[in-house]
N, C-alpha and C. Protein backbone atom coordinates (compact mmCIF):
# COMPACT_ATOMS: atom_id res chain seq x y z
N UNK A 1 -19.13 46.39 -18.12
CA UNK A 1 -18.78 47.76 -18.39
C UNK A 1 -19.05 48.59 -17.14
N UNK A 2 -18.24 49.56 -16.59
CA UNK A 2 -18.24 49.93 -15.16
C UNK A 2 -19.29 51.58 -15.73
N UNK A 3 -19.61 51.59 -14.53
CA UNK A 3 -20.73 53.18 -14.52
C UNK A 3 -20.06 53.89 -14.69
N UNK A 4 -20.06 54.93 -15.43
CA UNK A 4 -19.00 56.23 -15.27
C UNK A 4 -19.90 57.46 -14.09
N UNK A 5 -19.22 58.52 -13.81
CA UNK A 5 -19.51 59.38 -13.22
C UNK A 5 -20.85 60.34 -14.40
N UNK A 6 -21.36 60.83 -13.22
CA UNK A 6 -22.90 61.89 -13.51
C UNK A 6 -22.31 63.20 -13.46
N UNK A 7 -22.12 64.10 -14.57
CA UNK A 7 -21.61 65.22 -14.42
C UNK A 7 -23.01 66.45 -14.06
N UNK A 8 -22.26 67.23 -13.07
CA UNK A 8 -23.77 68.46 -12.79
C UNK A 8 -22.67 69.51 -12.77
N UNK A 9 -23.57 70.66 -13.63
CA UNK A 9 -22.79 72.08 -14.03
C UNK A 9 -23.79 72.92 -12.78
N UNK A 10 -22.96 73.94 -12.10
CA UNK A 10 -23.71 74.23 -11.11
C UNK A 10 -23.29 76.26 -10.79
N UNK A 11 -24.27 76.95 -11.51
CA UNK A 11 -23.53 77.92 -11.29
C UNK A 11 -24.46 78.56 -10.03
N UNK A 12 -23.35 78.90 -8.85
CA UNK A 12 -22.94 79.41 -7.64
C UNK A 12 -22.81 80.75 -7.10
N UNK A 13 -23.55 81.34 -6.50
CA UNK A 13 -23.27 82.84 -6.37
C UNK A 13 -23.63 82.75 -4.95
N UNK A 14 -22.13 83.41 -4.57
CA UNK A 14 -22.17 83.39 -2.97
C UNK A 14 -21.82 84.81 -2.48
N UNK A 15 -22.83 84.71 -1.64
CA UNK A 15 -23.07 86.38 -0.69
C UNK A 15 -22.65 85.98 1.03
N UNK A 16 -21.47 86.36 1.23
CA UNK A 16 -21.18 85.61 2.71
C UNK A 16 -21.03 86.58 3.39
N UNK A 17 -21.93 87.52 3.90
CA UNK A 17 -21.41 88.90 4.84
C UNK A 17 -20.81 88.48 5.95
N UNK A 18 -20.90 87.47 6.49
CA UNK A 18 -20.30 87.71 7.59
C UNK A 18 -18.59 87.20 7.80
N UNK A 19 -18.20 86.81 6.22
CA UNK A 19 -16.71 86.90 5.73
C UNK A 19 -16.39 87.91 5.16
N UNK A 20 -17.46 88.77 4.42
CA UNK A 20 -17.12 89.08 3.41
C UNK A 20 -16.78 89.02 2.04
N UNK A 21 -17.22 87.77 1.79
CA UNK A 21 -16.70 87.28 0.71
C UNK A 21 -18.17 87.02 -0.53
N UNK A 22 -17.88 87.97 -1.52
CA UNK A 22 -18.97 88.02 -2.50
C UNK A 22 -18.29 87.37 -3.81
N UNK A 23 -19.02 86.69 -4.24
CA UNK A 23 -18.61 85.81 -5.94
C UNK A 23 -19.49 84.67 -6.62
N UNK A 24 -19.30 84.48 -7.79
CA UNK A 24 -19.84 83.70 -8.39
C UNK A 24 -18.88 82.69 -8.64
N UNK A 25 -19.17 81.24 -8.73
CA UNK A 25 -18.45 80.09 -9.09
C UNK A 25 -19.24 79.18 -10.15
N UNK A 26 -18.27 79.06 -11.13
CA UNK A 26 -18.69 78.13 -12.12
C UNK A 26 -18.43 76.53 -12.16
N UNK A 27 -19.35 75.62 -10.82
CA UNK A 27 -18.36 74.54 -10.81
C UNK A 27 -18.95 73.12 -11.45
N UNK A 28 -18.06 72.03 -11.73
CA UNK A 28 -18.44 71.28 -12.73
C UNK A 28 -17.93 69.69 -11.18
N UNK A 29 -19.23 69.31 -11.32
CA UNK A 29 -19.11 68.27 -10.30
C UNK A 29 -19.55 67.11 -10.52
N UNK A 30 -18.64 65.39 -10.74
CA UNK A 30 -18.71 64.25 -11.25
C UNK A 30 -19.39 63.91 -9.77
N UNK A 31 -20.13 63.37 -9.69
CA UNK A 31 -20.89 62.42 -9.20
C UNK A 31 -20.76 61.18 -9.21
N UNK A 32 -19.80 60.33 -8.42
CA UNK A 32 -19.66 58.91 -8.48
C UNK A 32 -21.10 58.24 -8.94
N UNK A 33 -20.87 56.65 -9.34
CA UNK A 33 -21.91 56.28 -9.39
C UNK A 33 -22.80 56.03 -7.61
N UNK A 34 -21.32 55.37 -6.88
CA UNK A 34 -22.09 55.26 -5.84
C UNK A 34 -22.88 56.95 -4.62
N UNK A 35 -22.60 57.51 -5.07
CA UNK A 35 -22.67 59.01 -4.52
C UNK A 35 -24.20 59.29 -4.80
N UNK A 36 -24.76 59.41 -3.92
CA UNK A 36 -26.59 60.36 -3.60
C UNK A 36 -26.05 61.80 -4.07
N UNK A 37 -27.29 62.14 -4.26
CA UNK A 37 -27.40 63.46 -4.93
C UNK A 37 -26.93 64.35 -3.31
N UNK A 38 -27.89 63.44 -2.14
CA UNK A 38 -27.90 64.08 -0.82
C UNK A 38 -26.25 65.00 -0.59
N UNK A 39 -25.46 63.63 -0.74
CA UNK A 39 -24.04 63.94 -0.39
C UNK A 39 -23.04 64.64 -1.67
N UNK A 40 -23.82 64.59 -2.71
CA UNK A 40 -23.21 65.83 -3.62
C UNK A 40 -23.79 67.13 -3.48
N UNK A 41 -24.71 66.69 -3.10
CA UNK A 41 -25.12 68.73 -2.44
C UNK A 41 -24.47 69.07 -1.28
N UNK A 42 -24.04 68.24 -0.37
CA UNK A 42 -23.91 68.61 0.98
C UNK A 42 -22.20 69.13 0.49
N UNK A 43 -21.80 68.20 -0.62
CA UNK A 43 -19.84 69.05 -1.04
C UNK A 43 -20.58 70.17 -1.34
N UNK A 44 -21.59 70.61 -2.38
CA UNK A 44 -21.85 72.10 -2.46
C UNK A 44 -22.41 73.27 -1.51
N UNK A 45 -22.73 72.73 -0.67
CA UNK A 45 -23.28 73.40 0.50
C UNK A 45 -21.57 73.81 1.23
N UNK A 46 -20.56 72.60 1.61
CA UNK A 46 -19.12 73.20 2.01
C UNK A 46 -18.18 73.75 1.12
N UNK A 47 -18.82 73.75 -0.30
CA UNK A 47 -17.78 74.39 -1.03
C UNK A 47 -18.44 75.96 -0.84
N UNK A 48 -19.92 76.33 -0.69
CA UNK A 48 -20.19 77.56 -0.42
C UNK A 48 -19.77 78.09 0.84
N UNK A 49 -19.64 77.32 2.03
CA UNK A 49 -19.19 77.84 3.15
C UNK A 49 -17.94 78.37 3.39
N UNK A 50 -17.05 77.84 2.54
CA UNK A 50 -15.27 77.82 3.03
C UNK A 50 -14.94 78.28 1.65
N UNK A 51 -15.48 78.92 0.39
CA UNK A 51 -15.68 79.18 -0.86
C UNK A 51 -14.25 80.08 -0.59
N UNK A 52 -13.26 79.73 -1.31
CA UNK A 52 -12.13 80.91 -1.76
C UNK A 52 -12.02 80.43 -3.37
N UNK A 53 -10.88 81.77 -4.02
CA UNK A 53 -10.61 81.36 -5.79
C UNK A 53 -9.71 80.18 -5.77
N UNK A 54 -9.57 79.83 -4.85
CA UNK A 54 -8.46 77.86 -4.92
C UNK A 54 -9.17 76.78 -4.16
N UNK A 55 -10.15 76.63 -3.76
CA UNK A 55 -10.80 75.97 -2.97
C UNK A 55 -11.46 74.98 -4.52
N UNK A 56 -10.99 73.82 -4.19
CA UNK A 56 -11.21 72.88 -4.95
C UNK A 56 -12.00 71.27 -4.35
N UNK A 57 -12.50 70.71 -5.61
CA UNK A 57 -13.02 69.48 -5.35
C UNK A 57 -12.22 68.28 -5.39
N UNK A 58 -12.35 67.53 -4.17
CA UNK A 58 -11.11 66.30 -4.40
C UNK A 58 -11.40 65.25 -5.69
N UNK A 59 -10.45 64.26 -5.88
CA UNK A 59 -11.07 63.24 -6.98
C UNK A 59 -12.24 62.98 -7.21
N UNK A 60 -12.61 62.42 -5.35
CA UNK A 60 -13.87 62.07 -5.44
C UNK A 60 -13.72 60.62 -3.92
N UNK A 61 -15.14 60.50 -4.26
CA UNK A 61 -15.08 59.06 -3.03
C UNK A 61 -14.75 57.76 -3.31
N UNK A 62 -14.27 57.77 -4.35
CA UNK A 62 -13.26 56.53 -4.51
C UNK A 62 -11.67 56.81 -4.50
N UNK A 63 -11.32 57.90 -3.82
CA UNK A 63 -10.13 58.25 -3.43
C UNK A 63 -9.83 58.49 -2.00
N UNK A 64 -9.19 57.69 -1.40
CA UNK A 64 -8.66 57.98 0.13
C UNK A 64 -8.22 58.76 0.53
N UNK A 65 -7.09 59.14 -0.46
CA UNK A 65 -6.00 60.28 0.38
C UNK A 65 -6.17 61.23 -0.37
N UNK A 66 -7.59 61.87 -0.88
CA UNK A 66 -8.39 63.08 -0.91
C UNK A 66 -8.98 63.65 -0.60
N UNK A 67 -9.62 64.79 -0.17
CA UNK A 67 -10.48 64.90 0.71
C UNK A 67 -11.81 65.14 -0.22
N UNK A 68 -12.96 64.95 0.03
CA UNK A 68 -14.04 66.04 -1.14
C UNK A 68 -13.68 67.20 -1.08
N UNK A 69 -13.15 68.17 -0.31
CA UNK A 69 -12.88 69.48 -0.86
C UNK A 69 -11.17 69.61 -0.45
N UNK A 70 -10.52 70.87 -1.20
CA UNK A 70 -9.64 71.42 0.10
C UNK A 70 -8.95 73.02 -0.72
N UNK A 71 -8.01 73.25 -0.16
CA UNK A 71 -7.57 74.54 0.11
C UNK A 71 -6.36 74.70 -0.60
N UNK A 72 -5.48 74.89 -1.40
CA UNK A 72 -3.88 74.50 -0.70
C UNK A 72 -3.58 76.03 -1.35
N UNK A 73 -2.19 76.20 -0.64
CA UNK A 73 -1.05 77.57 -1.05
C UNK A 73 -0.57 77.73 -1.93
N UNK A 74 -0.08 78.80 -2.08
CA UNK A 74 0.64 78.93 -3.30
C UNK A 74 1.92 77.58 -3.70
N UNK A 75 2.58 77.58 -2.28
CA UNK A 75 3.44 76.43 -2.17
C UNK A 75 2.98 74.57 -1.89
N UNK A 76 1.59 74.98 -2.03
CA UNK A 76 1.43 73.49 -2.06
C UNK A 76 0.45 72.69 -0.96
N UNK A 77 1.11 73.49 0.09
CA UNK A 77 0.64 73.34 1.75
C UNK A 77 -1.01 73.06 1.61
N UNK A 78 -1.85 72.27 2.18
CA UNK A 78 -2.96 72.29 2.42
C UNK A 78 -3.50 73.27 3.73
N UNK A 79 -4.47 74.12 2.96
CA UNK A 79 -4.86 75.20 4.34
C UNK A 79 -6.31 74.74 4.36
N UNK A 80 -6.70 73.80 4.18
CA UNK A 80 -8.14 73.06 4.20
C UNK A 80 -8.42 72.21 3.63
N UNK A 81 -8.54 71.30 4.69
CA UNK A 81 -9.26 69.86 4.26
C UNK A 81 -10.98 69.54 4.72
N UNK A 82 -11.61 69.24 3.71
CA UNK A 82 -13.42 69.22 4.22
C UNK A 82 -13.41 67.92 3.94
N UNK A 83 -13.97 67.03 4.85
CA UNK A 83 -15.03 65.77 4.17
C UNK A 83 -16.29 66.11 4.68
N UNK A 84 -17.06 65.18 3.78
CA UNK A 84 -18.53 65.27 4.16
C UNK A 84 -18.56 63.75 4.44
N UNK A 85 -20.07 63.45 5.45
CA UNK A 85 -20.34 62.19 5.42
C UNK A 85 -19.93 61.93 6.77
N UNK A 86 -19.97 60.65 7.03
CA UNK A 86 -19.58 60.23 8.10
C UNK A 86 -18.01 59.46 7.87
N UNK A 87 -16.77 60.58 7.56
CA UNK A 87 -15.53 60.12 7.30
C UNK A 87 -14.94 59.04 8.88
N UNK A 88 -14.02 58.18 8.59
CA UNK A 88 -13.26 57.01 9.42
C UNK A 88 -12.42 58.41 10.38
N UNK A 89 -12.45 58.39 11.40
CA UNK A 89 -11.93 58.67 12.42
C UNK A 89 -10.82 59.08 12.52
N UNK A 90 -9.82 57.87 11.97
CA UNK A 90 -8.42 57.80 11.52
C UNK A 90 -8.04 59.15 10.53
N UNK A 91 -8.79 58.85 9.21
CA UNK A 91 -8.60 60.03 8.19
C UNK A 91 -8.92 61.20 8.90
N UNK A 92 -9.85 61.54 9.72
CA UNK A 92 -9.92 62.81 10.47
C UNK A 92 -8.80 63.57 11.28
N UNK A 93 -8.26 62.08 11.61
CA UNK A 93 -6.73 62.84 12.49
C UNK A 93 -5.64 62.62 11.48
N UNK A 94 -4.99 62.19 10.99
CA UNK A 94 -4.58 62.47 9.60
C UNK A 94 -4.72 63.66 8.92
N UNK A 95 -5.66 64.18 8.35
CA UNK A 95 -5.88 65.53 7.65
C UNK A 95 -5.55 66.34 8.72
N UNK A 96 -5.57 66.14 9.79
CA UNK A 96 -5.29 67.29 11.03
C UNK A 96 -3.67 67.87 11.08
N UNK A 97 -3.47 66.58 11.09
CA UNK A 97 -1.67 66.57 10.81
C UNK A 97 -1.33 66.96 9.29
N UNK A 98 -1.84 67.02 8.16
CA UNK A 98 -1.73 67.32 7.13
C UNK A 98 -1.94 68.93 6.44
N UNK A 99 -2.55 69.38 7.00
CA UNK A 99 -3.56 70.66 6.79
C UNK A 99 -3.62 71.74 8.30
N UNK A 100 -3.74 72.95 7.71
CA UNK A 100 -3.76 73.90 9.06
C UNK A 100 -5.24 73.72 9.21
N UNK A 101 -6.38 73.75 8.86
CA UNK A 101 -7.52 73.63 8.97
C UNK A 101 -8.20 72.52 8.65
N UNK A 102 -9.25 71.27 8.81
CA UNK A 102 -9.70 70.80 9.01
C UNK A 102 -11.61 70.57 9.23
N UNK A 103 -12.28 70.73 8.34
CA UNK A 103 -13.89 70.46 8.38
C UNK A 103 -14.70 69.21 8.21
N UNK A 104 -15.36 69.33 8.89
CA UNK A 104 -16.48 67.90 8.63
C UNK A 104 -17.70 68.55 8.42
N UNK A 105 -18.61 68.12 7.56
CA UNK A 105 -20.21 68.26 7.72
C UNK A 105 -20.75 67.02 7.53
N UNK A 106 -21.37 66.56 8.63
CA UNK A 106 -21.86 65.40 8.82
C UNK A 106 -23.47 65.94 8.71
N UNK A 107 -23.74 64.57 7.92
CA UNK A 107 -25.39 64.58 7.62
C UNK A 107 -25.77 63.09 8.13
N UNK A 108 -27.17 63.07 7.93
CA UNK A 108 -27.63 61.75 7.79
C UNK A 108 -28.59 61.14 9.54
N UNK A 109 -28.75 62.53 10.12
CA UNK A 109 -29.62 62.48 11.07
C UNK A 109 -28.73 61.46 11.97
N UNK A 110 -29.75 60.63 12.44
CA UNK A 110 -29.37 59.47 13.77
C UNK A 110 -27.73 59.06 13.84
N UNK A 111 -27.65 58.28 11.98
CA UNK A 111 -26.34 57.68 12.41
C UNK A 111 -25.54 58.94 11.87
N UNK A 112 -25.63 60.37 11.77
CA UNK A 112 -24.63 60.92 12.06
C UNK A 112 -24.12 61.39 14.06
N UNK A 113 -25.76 61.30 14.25
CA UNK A 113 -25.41 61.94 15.62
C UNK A 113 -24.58 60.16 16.44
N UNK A 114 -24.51 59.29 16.19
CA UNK A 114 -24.52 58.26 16.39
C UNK A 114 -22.59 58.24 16.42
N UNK A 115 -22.31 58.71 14.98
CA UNK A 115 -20.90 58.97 14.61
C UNK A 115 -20.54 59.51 15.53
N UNK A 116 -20.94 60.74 15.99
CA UNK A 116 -20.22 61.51 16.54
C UNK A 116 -20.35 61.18 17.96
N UNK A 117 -21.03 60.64 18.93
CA UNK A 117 -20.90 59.95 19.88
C UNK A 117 -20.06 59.16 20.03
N UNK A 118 -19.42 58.12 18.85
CA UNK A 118 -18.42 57.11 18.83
C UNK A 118 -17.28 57.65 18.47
N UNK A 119 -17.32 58.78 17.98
CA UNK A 119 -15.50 59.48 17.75
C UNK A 119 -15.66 61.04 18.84
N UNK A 120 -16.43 61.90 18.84
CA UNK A 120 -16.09 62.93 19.43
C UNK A 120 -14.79 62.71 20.73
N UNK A 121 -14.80 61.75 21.47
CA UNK A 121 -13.70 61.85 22.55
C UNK A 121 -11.99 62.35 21.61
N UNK A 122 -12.24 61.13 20.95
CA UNK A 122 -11.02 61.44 20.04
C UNK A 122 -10.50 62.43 19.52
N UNK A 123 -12.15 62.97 18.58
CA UNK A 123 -11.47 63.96 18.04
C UNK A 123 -11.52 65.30 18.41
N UNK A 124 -11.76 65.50 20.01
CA UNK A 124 -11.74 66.27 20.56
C UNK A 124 -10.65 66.82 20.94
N UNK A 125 -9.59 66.08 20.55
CA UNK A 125 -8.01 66.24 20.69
C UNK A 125 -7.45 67.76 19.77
N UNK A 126 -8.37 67.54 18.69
CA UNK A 126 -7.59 68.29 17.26
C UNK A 126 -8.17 69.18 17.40
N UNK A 127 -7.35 70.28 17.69
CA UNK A 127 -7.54 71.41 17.66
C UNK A 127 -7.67 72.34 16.33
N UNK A 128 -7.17 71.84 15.32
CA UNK A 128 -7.70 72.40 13.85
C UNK A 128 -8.85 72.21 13.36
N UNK A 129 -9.61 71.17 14.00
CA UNK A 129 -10.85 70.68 13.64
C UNK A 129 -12.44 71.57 13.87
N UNK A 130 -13.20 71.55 12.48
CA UNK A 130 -14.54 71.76 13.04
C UNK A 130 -15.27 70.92 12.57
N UNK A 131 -16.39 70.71 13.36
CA UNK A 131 -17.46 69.57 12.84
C UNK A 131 -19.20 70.36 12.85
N UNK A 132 -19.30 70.39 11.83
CA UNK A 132 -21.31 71.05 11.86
C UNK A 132 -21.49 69.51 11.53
N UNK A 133 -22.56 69.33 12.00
CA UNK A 133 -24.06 68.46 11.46
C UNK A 133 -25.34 69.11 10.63
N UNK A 134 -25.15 68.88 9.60
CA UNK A 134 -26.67 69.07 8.82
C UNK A 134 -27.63 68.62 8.89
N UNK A 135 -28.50 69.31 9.95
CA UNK A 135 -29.93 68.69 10.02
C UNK A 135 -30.55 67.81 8.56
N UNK A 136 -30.87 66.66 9.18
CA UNK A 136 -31.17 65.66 8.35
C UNK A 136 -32.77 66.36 7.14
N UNK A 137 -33.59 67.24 7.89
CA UNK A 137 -34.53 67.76 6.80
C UNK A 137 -33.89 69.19 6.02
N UNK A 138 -32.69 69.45 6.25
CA UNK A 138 -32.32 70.52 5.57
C UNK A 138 -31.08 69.46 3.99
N UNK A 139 -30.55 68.38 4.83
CA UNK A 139 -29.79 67.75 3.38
C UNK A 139 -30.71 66.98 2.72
N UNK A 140 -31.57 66.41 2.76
CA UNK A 140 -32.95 66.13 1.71
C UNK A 140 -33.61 67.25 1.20
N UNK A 141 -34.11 68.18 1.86
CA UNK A 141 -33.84 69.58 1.02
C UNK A 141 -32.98 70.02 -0.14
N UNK A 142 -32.08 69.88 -0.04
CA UNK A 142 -30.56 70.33 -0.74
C UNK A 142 -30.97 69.03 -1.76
N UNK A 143 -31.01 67.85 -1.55
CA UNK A 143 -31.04 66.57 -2.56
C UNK A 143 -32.34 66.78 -3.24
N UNK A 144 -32.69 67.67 -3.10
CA UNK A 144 -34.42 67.74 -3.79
C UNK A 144 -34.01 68.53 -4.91
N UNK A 145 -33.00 69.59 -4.47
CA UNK A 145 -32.44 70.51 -5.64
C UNK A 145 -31.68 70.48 -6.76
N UNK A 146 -30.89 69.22 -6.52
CA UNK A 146 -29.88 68.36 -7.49
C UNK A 146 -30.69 68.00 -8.78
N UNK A 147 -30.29 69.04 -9.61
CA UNK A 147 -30.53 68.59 -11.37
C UNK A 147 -29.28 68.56 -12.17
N UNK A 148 -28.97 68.74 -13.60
CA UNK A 148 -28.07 68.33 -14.57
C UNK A 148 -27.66 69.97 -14.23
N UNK A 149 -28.85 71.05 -14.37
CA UNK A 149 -28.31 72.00 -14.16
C UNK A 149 -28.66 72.96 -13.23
N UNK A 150 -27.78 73.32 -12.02
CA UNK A 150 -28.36 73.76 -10.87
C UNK A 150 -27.41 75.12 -11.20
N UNK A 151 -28.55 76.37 -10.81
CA UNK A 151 -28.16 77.82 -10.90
C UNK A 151 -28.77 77.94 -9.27
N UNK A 152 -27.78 78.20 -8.20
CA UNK A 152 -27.59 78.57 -7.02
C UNK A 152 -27.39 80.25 -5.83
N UNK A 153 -28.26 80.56 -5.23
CA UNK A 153 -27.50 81.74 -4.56
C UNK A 153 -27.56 80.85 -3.16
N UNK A 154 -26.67 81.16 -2.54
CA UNK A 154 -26.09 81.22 -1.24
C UNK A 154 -26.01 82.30 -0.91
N UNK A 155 -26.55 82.70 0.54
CA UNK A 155 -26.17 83.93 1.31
C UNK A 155 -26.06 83.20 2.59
N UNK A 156 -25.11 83.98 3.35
CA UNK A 156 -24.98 83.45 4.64
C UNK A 156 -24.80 84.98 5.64
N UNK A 157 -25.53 84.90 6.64
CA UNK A 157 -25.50 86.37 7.26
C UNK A 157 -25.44 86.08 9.21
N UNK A 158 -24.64 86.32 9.49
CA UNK A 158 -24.80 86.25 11.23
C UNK A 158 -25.08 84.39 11.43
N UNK A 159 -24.36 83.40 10.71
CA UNK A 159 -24.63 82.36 10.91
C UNK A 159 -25.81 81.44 10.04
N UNK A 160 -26.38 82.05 9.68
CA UNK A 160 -27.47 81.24 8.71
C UNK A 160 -27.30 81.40 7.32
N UNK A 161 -28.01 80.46 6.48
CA UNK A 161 -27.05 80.20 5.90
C UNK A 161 -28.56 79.31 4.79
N UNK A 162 -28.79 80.33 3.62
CA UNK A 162 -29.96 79.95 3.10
C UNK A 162 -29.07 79.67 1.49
N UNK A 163 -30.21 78.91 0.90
CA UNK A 163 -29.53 77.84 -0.40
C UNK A 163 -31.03 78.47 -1.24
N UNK A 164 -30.98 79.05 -2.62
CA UNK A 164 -32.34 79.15 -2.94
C UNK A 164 -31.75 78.92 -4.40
N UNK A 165 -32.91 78.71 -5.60
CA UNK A 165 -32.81 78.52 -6.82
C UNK A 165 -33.80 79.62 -7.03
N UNK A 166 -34.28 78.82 -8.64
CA UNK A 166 -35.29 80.02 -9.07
C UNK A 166 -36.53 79.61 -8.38
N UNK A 167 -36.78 78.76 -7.66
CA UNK A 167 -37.84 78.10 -7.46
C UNK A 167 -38.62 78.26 -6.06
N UNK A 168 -37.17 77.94 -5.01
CA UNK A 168 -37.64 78.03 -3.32
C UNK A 168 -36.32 78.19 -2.98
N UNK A 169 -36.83 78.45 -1.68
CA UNK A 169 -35.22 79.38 -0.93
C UNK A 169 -35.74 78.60 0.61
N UNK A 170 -34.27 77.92 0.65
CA UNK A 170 -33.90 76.76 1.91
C UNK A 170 -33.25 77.17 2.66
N UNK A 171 -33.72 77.37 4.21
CA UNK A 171 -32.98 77.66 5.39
C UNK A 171 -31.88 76.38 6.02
N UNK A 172 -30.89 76.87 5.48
CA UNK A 172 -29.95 75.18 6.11
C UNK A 172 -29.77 75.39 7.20
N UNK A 173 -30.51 74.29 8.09
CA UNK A 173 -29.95 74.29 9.98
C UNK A 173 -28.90 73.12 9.94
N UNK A 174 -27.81 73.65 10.83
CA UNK A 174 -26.53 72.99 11.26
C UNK A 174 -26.32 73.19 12.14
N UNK A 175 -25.85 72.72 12.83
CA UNK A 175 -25.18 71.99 14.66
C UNK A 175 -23.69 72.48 14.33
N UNK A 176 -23.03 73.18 15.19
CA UNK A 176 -21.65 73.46 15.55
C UNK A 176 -20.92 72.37 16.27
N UNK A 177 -20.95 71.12 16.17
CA UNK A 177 -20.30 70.52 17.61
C UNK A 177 -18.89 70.42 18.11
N UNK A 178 -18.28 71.27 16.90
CA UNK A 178 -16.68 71.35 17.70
C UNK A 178 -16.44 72.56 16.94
N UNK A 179 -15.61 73.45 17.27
CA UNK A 179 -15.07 74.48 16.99
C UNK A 179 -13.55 74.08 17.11
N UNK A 180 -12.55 75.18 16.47
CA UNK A 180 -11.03 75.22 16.36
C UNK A 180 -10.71 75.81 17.06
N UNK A 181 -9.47 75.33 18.31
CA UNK A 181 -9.40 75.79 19.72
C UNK A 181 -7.70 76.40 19.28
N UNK A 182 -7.47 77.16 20.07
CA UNK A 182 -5.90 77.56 20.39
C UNK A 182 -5.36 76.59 21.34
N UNK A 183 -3.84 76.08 19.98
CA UNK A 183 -3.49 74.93 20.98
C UNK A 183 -2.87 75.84 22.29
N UNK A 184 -3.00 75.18 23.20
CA UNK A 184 -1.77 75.25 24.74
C UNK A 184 -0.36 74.87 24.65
C-alpha cells in the first residue's frame, strides 16, 4: 500500500513593504511522503516572497514538468516559475525558456553552495533567472515550525525577511547569488 501525502493547513499573512503587497493566504499544502518538513517550508517561505492572488503550488516533487510554485496569466503564459532544492540544471534552463521569470531557493548549506559552484557558469547565461540560498540555520528554523497547523506572519522590509508564529519570530538570512539581468 503506497504512503499517501501529509496535508498542512497554513494560514499566511504577508506584510511585504517593500512590494507593497499586504494579504492573507489560506494555503493547503500535501507533503509528499518523500518531502522534509525543511523543504516544505522553504515552498512556504517562496510562496511568501513572490506571493500574488494566482501564485500557485505545483503537483508536487513527483512531478517533472512542474515547478513547486508558479505564476501564470490570464492567458495561460507562465510569469513564474520557483523550484526549491537543489533542482537539475537542465530544468533550470528549460523553465527559462518557458516562463518570463524564473526562481530558485536553494537550501541545504554545503551541498547547496556545492550546487551552485557546479552549475552557476551555466546558469549564468539566463537572464530571467534568480537564485537566493537559504542559510542552512535559518531552513531548520523554518522546519522546526512545520505542524498540521501552522498560523504564519511574514513581513519583509528593505530586504529582510522575518517568519514568526505565536511562539518566536525568525530572521531568514539568504544569499542573492544571481539577479535578473537586461538581456543585450
Amino acid at each position: 500500500m503506497a504512503i499517501s501525502s501529509t496535508i498542512f493547513r497554513c494560514k499566511l499573512n504577508i506584510a511585504d513593504l517593500d512590494r507593497g503587497y499586504y494579504a492573507d493566504h489560506a494555503l493547503v499544502l500535501a507533503r509528499h511522503p518523500s518531502e522534509t518538513n525543511e523543504r516544505m517550508m522553504i515552498r512556504v517561505l517562496a510562496f511568501a516572497l513572490l506571493a500574488s492572488d494566482t501564485l500557485a503550488f505545483g503537483k508536487g516533487i513527483s512531478t517533472d514538468d512542474e515547478p513547486a510554485l508558479w505564476d501564470k496569466d490570464l492567458t495561460g503564459s507562465i510569469t513564474e516559475w520557483v523550484e526549491v532544492g537543489l533542482p537539475d540544471e537542465r530544468l533550470v534552463r528549460r523553465a527559462c525558456g518557458r516562463a518570463e521569470h524564473v526562481s530558485v531557493l536553494l537550501y541545504g548549506g554545503k551541498t547547496a553552495e556545492m550546487w551552485w559552484q557546479q552549475n552557476s557558469d551555466a546558469l549564468s547565461k539566463q537572464h530571467k533567472l534568480t537564485v537566493h540560498n537559504v542559510a542552512s540555520p535559518s531552513s531548520k528554523a523554518l522546519a522546526a515550525l512545520a505542524d498540521g497547523s501552522l498560523d504564519l506572519q511574514c513581513t519583509i522590509q528593505e530586504g529582510e525577511v522575518w517568519i514568526a508564529n505565536a511562539d518566536q519570530r525568525l530572521q531568514i538570512e539568504m544569499q542573492v547569488l544571481q539577479s535578473p539581468r537586461e538581456r543585450y
